[in-house]
Protein backbone atom coordinates (compact mmCIF):
# COMPACT_ATOMS: atom_id res chain seq x y z
CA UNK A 1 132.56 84.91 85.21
CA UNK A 2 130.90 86.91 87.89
CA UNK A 3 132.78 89.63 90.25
CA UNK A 4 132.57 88.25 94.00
CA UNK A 5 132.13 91.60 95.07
CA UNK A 6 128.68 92.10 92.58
CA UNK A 7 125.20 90.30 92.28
CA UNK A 8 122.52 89.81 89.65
CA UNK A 9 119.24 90.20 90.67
CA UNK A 10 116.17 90.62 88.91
CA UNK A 11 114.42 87.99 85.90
CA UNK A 12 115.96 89.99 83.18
CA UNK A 13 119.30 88.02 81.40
CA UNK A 14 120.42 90.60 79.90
CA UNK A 15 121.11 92.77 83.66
CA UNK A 16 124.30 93.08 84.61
CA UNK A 17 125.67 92.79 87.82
CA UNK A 18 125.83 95.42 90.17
CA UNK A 19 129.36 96.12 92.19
CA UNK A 20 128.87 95.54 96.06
CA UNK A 21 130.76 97.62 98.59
CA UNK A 22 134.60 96.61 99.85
CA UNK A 23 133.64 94.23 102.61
CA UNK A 24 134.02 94.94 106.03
CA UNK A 25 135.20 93.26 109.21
CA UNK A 26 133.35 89.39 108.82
CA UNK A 27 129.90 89.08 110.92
CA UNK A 28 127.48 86.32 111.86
CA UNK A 29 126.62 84.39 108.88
CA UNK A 30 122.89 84.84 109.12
CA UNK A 31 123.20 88.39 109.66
CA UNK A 32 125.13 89.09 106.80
CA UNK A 33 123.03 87.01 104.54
CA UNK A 34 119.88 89.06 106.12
CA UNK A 35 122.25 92.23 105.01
CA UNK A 36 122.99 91.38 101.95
CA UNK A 37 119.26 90.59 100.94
CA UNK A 38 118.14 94.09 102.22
CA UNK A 39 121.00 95.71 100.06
CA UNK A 40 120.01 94.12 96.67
CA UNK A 41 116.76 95.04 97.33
CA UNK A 42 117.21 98.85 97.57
CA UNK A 43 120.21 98.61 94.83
CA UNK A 44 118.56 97.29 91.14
CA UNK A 45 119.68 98.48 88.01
CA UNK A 46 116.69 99.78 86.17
CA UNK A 47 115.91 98.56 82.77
CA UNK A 48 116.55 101.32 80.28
CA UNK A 49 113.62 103.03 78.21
CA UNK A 50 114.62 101.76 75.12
CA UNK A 51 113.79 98.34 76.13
CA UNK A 52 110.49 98.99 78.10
CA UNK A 53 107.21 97.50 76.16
CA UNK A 54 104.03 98.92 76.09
CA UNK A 55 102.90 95.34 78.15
CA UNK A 56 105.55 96.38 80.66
CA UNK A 57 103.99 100.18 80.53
CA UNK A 58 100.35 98.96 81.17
CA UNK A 59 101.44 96.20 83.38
CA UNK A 60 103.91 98.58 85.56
CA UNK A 61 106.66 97.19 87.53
CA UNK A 62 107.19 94.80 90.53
CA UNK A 63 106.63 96.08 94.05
CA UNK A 64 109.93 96.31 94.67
CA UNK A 65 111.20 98.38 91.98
CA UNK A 66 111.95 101.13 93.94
CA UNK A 67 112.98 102.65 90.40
CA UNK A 68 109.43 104.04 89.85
CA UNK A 69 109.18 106.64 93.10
CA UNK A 70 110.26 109.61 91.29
CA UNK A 71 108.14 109.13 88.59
CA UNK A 72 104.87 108.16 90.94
CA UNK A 73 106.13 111.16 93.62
CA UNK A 74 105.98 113.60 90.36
CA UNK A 75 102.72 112.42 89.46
CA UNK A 76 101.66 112.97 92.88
CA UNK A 77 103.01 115.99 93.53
CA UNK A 78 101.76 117.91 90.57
CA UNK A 79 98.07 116.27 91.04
CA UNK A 80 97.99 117.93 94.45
CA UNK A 81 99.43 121.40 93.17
CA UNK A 82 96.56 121.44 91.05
CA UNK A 83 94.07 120.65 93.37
CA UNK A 84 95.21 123.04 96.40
CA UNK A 85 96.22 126.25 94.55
CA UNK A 86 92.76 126.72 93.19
CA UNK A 87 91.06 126.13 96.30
CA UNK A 88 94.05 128.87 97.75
CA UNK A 89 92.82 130.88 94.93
CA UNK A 90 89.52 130.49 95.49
CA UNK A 91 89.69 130.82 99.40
CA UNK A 92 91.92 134.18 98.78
CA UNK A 93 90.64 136.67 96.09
CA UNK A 94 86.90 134.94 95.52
CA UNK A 95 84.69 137.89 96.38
CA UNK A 96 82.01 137.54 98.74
CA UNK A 97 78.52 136.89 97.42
CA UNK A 98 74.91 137.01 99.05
CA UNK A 99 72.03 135.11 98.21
CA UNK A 100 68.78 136.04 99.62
CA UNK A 101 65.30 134.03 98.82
CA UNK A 102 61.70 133.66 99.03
CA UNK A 103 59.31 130.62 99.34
CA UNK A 104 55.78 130.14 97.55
CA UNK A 105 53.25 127.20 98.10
CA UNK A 106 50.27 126.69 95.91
CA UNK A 107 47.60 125.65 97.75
CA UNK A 108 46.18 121.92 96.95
CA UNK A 109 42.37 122.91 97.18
CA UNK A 110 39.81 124.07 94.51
CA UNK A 111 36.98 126.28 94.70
CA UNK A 112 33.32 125.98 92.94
CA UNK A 113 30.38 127.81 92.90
CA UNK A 114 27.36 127.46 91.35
CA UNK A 115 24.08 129.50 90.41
CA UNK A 116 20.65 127.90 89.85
CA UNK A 117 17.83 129.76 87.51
CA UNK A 118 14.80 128.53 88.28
CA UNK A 119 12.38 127.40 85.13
CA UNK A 120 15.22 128.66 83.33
CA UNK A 121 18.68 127.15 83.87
CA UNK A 122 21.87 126.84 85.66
CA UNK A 123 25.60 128.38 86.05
CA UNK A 124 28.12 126.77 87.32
CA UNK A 125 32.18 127.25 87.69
CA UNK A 126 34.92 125.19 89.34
CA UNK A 127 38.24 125.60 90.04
CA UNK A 128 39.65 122.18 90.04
CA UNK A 129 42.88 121.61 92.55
CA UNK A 130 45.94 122.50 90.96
CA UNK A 131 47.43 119.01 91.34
CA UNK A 132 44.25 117.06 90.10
CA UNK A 133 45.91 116.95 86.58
CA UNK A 134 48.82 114.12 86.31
CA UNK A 135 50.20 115.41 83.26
CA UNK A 136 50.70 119.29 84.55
CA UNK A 137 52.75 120.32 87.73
CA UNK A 138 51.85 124.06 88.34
CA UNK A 139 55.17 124.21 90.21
CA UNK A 140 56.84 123.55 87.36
CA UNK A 141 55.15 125.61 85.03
CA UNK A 142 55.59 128.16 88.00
CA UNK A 143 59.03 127.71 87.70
CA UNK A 144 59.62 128.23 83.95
CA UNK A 145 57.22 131.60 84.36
CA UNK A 146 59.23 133.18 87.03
CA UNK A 147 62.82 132.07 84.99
CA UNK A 148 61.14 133.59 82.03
CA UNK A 149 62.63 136.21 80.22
CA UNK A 150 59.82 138.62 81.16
CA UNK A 151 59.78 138.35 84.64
CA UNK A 152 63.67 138.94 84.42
CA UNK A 153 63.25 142.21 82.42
CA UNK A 154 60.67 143.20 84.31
CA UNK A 155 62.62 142.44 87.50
CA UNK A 156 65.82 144.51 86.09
CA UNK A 157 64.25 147.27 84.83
CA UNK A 158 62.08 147.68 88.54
CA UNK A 159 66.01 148.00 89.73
CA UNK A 160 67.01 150.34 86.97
CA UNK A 161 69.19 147.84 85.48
CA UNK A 162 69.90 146.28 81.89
CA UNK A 163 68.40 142.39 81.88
CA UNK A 164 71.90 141.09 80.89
CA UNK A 165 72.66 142.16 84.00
CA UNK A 166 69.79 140.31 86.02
CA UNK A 167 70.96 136.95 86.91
CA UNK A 168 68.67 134.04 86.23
CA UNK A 169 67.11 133.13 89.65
CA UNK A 170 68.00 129.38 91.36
CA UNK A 171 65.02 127.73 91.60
CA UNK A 172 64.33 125.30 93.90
CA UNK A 173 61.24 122.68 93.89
CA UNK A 174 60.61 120.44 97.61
CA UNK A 175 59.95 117.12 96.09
CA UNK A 176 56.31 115.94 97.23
CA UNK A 177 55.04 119.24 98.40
CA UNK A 178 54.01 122.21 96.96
CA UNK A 179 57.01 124.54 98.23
CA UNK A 180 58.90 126.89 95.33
CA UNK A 181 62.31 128.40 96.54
CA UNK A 182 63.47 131.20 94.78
CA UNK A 183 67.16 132.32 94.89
CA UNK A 184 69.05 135.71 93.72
CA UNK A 185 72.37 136.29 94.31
CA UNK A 186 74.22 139.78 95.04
CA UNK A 187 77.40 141.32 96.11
CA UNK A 188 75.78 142.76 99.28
CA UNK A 189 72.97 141.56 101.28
CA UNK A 190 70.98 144.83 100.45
CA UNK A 191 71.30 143.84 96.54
CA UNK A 192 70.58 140.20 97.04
CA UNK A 193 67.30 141.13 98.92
CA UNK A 194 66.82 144.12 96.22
CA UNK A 195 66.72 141.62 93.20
CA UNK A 196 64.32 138.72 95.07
CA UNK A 197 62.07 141.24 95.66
CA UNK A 198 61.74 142.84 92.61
CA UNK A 199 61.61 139.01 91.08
CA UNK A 200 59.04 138.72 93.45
CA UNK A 201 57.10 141.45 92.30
CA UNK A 202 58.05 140.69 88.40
CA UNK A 203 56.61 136.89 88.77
CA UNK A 204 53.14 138.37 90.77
CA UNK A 205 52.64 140.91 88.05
CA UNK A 206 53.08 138.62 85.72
CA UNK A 207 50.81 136.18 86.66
CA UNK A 208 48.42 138.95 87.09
CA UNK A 209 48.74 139.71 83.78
CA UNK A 210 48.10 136.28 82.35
CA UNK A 211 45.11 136.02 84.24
CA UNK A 212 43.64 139.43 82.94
CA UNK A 213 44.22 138.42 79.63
CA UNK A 214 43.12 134.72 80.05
CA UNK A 215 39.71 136.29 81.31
CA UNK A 216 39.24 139.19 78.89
CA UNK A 217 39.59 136.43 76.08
CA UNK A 218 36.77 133.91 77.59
CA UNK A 219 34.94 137.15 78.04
CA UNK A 220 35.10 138.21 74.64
CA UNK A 221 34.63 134.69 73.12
CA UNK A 222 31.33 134.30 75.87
CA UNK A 223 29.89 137.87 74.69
CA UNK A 224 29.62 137.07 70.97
CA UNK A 225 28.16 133.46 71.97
CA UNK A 226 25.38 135.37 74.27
CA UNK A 227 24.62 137.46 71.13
CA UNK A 228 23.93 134.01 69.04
CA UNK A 229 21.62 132.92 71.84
CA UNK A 230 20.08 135.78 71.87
CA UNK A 231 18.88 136.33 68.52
CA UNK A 232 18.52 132.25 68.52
CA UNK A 233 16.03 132.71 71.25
CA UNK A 234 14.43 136.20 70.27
CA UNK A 235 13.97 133.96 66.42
CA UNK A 236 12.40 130.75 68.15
CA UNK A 237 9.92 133.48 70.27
CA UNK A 238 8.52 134.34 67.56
CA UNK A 239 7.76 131.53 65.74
CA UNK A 240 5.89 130.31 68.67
CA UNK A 241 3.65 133.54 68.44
CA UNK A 242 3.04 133.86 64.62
CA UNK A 243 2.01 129.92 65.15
CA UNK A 244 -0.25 130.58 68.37
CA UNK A 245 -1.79 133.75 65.62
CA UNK A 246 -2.41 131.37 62.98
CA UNK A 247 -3.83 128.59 65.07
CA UNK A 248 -5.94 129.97 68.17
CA UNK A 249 -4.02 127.62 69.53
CA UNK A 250 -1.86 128.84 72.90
CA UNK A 251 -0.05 126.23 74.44
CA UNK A 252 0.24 122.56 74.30
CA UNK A 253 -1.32 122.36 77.97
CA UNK A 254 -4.30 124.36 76.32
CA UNK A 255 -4.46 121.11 73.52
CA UNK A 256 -3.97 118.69 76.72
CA UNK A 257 -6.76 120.23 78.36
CA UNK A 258 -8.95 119.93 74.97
CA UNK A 259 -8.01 116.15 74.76
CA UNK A 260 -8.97 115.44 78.50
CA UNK A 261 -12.19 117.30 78.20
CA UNK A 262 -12.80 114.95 74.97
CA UNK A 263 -11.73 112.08 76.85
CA UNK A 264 -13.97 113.08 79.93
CA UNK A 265 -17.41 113.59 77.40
CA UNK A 266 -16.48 110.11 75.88
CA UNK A 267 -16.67 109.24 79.71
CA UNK A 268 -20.09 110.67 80.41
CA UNK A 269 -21.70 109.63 76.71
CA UNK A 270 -20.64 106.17 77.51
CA UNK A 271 -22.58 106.78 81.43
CA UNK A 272 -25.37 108.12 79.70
CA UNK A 273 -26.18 105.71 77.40
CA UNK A 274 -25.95 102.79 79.61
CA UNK A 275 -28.62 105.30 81.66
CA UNK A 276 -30.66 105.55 78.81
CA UNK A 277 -30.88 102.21 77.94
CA UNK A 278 -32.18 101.06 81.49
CA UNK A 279 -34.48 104.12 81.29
CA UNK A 280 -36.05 102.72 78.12
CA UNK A 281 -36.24 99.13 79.61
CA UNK A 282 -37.86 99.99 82.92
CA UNK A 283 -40.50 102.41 81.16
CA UNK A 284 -41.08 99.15 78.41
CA UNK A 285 -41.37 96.80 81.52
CA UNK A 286 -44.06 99.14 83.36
CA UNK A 287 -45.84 100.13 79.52
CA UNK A 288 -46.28 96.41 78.97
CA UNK A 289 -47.83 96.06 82.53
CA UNK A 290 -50.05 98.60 82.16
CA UNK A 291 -50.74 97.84 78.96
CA UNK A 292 -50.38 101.74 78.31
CA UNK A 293 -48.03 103.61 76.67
CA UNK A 294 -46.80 106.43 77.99
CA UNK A 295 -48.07 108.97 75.78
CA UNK A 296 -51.69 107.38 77.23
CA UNK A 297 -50.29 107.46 80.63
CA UNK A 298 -49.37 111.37 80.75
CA UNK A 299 -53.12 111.53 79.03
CA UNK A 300 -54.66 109.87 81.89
CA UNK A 301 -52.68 111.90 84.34
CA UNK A 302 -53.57 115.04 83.13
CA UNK A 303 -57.13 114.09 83.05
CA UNK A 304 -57.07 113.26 86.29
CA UNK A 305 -55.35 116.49 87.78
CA UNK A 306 -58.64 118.49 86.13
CA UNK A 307 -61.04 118.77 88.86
CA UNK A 308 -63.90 119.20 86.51
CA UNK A 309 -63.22 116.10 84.39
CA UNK A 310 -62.44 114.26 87.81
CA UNK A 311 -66.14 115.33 89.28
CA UNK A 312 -67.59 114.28 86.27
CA UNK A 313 -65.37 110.89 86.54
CA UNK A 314 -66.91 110.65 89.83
CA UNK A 315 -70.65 111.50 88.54
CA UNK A 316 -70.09 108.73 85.74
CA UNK A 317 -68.85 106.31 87.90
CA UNK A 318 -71.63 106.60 90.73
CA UNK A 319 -74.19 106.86 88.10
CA UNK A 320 -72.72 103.48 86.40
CA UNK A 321 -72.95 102.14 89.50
CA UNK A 322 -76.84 102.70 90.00
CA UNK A 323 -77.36 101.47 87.08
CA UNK A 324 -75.78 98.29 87.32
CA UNK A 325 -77.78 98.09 90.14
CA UNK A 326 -80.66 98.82 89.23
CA UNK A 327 -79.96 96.14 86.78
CA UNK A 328 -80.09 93.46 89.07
CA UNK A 329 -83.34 94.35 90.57
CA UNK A 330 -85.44 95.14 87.62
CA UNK A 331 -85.58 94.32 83.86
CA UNK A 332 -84.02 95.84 81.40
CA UNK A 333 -86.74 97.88 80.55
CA UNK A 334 -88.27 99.05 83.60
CA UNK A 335 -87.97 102.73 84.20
CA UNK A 336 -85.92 102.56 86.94
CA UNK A 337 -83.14 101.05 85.00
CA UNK A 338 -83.79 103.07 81.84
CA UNK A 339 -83.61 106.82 83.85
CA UNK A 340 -80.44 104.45 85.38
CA UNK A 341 -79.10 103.92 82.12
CA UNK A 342 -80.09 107.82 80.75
CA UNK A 343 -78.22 109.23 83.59
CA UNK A 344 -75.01 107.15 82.94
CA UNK A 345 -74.82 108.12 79.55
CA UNK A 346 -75.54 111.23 80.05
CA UNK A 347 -72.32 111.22 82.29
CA UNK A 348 -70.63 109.61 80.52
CA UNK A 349 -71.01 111.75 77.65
CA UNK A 350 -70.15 114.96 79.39
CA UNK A 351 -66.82 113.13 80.86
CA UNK A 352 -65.74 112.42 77.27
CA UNK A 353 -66.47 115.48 75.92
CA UNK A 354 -64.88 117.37 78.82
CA UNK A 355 -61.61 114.39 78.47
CA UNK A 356 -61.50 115.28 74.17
CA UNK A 357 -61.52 118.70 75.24
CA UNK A 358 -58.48 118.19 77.66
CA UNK A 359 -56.94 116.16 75.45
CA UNK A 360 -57.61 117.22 72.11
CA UNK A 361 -58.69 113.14 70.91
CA UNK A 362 -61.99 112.36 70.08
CA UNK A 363 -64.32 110.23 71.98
CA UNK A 364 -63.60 106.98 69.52
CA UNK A 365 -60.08 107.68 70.30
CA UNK A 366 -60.65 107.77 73.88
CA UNK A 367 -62.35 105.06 74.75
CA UNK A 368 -61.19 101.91 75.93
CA UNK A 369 -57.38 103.54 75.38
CA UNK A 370 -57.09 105.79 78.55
CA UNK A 371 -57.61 104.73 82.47
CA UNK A 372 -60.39 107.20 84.42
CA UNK A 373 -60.23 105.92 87.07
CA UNK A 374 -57.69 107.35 89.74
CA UNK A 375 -58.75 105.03 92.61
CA UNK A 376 -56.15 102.05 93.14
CA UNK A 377 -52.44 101.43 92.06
CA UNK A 378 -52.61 102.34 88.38
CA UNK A 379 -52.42 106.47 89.43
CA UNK A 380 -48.53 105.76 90.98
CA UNK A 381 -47.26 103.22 88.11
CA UNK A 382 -48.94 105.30 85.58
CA UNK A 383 -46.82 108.50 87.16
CA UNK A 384 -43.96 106.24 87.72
CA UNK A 385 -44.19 105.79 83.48
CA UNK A 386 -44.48 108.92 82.56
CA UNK A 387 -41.50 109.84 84.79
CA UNK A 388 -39.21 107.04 83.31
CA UNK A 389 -40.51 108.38 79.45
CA UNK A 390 -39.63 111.83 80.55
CA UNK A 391 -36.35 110.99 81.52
CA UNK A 392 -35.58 108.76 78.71
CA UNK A 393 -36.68 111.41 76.62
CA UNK A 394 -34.39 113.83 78.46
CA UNK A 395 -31.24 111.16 78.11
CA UNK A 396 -31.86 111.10 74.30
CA UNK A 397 -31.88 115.00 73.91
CA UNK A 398 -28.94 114.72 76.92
CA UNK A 399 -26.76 111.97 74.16
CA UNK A 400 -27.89 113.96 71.42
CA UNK A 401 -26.19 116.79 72.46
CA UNK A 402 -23.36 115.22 74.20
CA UNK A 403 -22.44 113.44 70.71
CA UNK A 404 -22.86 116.62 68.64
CA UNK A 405 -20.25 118.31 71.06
CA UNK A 406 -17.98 115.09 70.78
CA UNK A 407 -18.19 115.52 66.96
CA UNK A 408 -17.26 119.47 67.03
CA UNK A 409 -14.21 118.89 69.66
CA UNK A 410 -12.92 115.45 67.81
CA UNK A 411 -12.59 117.67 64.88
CA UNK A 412 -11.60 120.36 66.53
CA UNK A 413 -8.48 118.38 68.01
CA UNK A 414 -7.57 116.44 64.99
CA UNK A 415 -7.09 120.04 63.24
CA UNK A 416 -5.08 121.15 65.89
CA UNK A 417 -2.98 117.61 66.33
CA UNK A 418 -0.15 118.72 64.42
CA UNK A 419 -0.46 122.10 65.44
CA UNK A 420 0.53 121.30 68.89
CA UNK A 421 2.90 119.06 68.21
CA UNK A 422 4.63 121.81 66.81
CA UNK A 423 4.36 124.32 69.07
CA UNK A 424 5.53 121.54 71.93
CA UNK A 425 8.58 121.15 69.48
CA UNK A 426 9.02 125.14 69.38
CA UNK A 427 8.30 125.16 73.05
CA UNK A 428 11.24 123.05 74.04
CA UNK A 429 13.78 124.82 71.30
CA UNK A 430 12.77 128.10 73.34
CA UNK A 431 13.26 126.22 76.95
CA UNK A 432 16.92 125.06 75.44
CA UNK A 433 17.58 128.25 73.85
CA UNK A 434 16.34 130.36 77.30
CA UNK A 435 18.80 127.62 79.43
CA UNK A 436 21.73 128.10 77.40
CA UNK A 437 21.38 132.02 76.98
CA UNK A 438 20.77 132.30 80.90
CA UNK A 439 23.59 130.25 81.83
CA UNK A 440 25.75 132.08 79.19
CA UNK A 441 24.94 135.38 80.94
CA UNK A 442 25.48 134.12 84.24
CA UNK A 443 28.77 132.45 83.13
CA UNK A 444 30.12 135.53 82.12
CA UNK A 445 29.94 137.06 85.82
CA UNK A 446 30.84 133.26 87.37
CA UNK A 447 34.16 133.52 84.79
CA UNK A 448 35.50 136.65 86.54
CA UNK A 449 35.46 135.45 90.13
CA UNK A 450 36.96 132.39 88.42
CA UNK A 451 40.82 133.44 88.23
CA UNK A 452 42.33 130.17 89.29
CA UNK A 453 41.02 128.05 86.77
CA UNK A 454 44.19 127.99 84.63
CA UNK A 455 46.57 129.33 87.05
CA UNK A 456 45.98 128.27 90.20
CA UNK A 457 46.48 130.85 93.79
CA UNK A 458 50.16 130.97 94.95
CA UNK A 459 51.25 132.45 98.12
CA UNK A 460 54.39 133.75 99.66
CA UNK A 461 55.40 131.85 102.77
CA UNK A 462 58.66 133.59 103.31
CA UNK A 463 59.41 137.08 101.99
CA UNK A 464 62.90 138.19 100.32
CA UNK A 465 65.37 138.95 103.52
CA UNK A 466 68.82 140.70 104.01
CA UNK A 467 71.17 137.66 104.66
CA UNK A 468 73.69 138.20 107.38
CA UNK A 469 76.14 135.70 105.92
CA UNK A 470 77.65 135.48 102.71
CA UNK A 471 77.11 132.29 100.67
CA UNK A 472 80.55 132.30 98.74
CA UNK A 473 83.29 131.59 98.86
CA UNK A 474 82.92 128.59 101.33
CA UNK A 475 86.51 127.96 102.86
CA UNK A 476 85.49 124.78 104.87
CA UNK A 477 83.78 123.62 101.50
CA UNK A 478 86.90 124.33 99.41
CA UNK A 479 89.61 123.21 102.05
CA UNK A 480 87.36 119.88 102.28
CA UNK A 481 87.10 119.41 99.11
CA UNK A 482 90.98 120.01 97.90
CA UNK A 483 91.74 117.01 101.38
CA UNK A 484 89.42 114.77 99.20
CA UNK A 485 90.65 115.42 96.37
CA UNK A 486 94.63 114.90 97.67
CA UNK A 487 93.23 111.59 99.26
CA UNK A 488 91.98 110.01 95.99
CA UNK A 489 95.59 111.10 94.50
CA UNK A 490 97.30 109.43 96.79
CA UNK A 491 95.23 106.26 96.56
CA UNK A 492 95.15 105.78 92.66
CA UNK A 493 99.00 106.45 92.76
CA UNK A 494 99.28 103.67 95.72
CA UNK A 495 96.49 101.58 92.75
CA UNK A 496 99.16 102.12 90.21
CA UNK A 497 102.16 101.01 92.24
CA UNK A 498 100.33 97.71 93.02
CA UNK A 499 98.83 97.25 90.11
CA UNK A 500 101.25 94.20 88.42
CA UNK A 501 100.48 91.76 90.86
CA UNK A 502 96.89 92.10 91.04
CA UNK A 503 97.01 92.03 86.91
CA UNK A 504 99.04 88.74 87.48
CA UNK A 505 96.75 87.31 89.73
CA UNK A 506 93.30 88.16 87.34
CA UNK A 507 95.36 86.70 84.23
CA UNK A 508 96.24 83.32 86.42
CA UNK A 509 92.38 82.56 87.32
CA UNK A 510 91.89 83.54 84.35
CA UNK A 511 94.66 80.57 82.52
CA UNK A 512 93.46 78.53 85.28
CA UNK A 513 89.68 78.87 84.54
CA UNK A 514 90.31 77.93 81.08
């Protein structure tokens, strides 16, 4: 049996009921009932520990057990100690620091220059634009070189320090630009300013440094290759020479020139023989219609250019003449005709002996082979055929000669074929070997103007200042900071309070669902 003056509340069996007050003077019906609800809510018995489950534990209780507050308020409470005394702490007896900073920007463009040799070679260097590689950032590698350990000793000892006393700079890198911040911290804005300059300094000596060595080494490495080009050249000159000795032979254009000139007489021997052989036809033609030859015809000719031989040509022809005449008139053995007849032979005899004379042929020879006569056409053709056998004879001795010298340089360049070929071989080694061994000299003056090839220019945009401000410690930061902090206490203690129903609810869809 239950006490009128107690009530059970709560889903438990095993609770027992909790004693109500004496009652007091009798009011409204609803109003008490309203009462009494608002009393059992605020007056449960918890459950004791002994009994609570670890479901119940991960569960937690229902909204209205008002049993949990300490606990949650304890929770709370300590959470928020711990967040607000150290940001007091901090805020309180942080000591001031100072950073101070400079900015660097590599520029994007590259440089090239180039040097040309005529008949000899070229030299050329290029520095490429420090972001044309994908695969290297020179702002990063910028960054590890200035964090390195000797730009920090270098840095320190510049400030008389010890490097475990040199803080590692902040580095900062402006995404999509080419901007490196540099950060150093210091008790004092004189110190902070102190150690980014001397960082400064430590990263641009440094660099310096690299560089120097980076061109002493391709110097070194492009002195001993000028030396093998050198000798490689100085050994392919004189080859060339001790084959130019031997030979006679001085350059391949000297060969060309030999070849053309061959070429050229092979030319003119072909021209000349077609000459020849209408020479020969045309003095054939004008032999056959002379019915002379032209040994006959330069006879006749030069027996006609003696005046003698020509009077006496003249006497025997006048005197042949009368007597032909007188032939007619009288008989052949009337006086007349016979002194006719005596007087032509007697020229005639004298004409022969003065043309065997001239002509070193006797009479028999002479007669009835050679033309006396200079009146009519026969003196021009007969001139014309001597002409045409003089110049035949002059085309033979012309072809003759012309063959004879084909001969001598035919021979002359088959000797000397392989000859040239190899000197045009040795000719071209000593071009290649010249090219190379200029442009190897002239590299090694390009490579020291060349300083950016591997590390590309960097330039300060904002020297190391005194800050006016410290940096630390940041009260608005810290005091904003411990607020957020309090706030997200407060609302995962209000999560845990509330937590059983919305459990309940998840595990219903979840029965439901099913």
């Amino acid at each position: 049996m239950q006490n009128r003056n107690s009530i059970h509340v709560g889903p438990w069996p095993d609770s027992r009921p909790i004693p109500l007050a004496p009652r007091r003077a009798a009011k409204p019906p609803m109003a008490a009932a309203a009462l009494e609800g608002r009393r059992a809510f605020f007056r449960i018995k918890r459950q004791p520990l002994r009994d609570l489950s670890l479901a119940r534990l991960l569960k937690g209780g229902r909204l209205s057990d008002s049993g949990r507050l300490g606990r949650y308020a304890l929770l709370v409470a300590t959470g928020v100690a711990f967040t607000w005394l150290p940001a007091i702490a901090y805020i309180k007896f942080a000591k001031p620091q100072f950073k101070s900073h400079f900015s660097l920007i590599l520029p994007g463009a590259g440089i090239a220059s180039s040097i040309n040799l005529a008949d000899i070679g070229q030299a050329s260097s290029a520095a490429n634009s420090a972001y044309a590689s994908t695969s290297i950032s020179p702002t990063v590698t910028y960054k590890n070189l200035i964090m390195s350990a000797n730009v920090v000793e270098q840095a320190a000892a510049k400030l008389g320090l010890p490097p475990e006393a040199m803080p590692v700079p902040t580095i900062k890198l402006v995404d999509e630009t080419s901007f490196i911040t540099v950060e150093m911290p210091g008790y004092s804005g004189e110190e902070a300013r102190d150690r980014a300059a001397a960082i400064q300094d430590a990263f641009f000596t440094e660099l310096n440094k690299l560089r120097d060595d980076e061109i002493k080494r391709r110097e070194g490495s492009t002195i001993d290759t000028v030396r093998e080009y050198e000798q490689k050249v100085n050994a392919v000159r004189a080859e060339i020479s001790a084959l130019q000795a031997k030979s006679g032979l001085n350059s391949v254009e000297q060969f060309s020139t030999m070849v053309s000139g061959a070429d050229t007489l092979k030319a003119h021997i072909a021209e000349t023989e077609a000459a020849l052989a209408k020479s020969q036809q045309s003095s054939g033609a004008l032999a056959a219609t002379l019915s002379l030859t032209p040994a006959q015809a330069a006879l006749a000719m030069k027996l006609h250019a003696d005046p003698q031989f020509q009077a006496l040509a003249d006497a025997t022809s006048k005197a042949q003449a009368d007597y032909a005449e007188a032939g007619q008139q009288y008989g052949a053995n009337h006086p007349k005709v016979v002194e006719a007849r005596t007087r032509f032979e007697g020229a005639q005899g004298q004409m022969m002996a003065r043309a065997a004379r001239l002509t070193g042929l006797s009479a028999k020879q002479l007669t009835g082979k050679l033309d006396f006569s200079p009146a009519g056409q026969r003196s021009p053709l007969m001139s014309q055929l001597v002409t045409l056998e003089t110049d035949r004879e002059g085309l033979q001795g012309q072809l003759a000669a012309e063959h004879a010298d084909l001969d001598k340089r035919s021979a002359q360049i088959a000797g000397l074929a392989a000859t040239a070929a190899q000197l045009d071989k040795l000719n071209r080694d000593f071009k290649v070997a010249e090219a190379v061994f200029a442009s190897a000299l002239a590299r090694i003056n390009t490579s020291k103007t060349d300083i950016f090839a591997s590390y590309p220019m960097v330039q300060v945009t904002e020297a190391p200042v005194k800050p006016l401000l410290p940096s630390s410690p940041n009260k608005k930061l810290a005091l904003i900071a411990a607020a957020a902090a309090s706030l997200m206490i407060f609302f995962a203690a209000g999560l845990g309070w509330i937590r059983r129903p919305l459990i309940d609810k998840l595990l219903k869809k979840q029965h439901e669902g099913a």
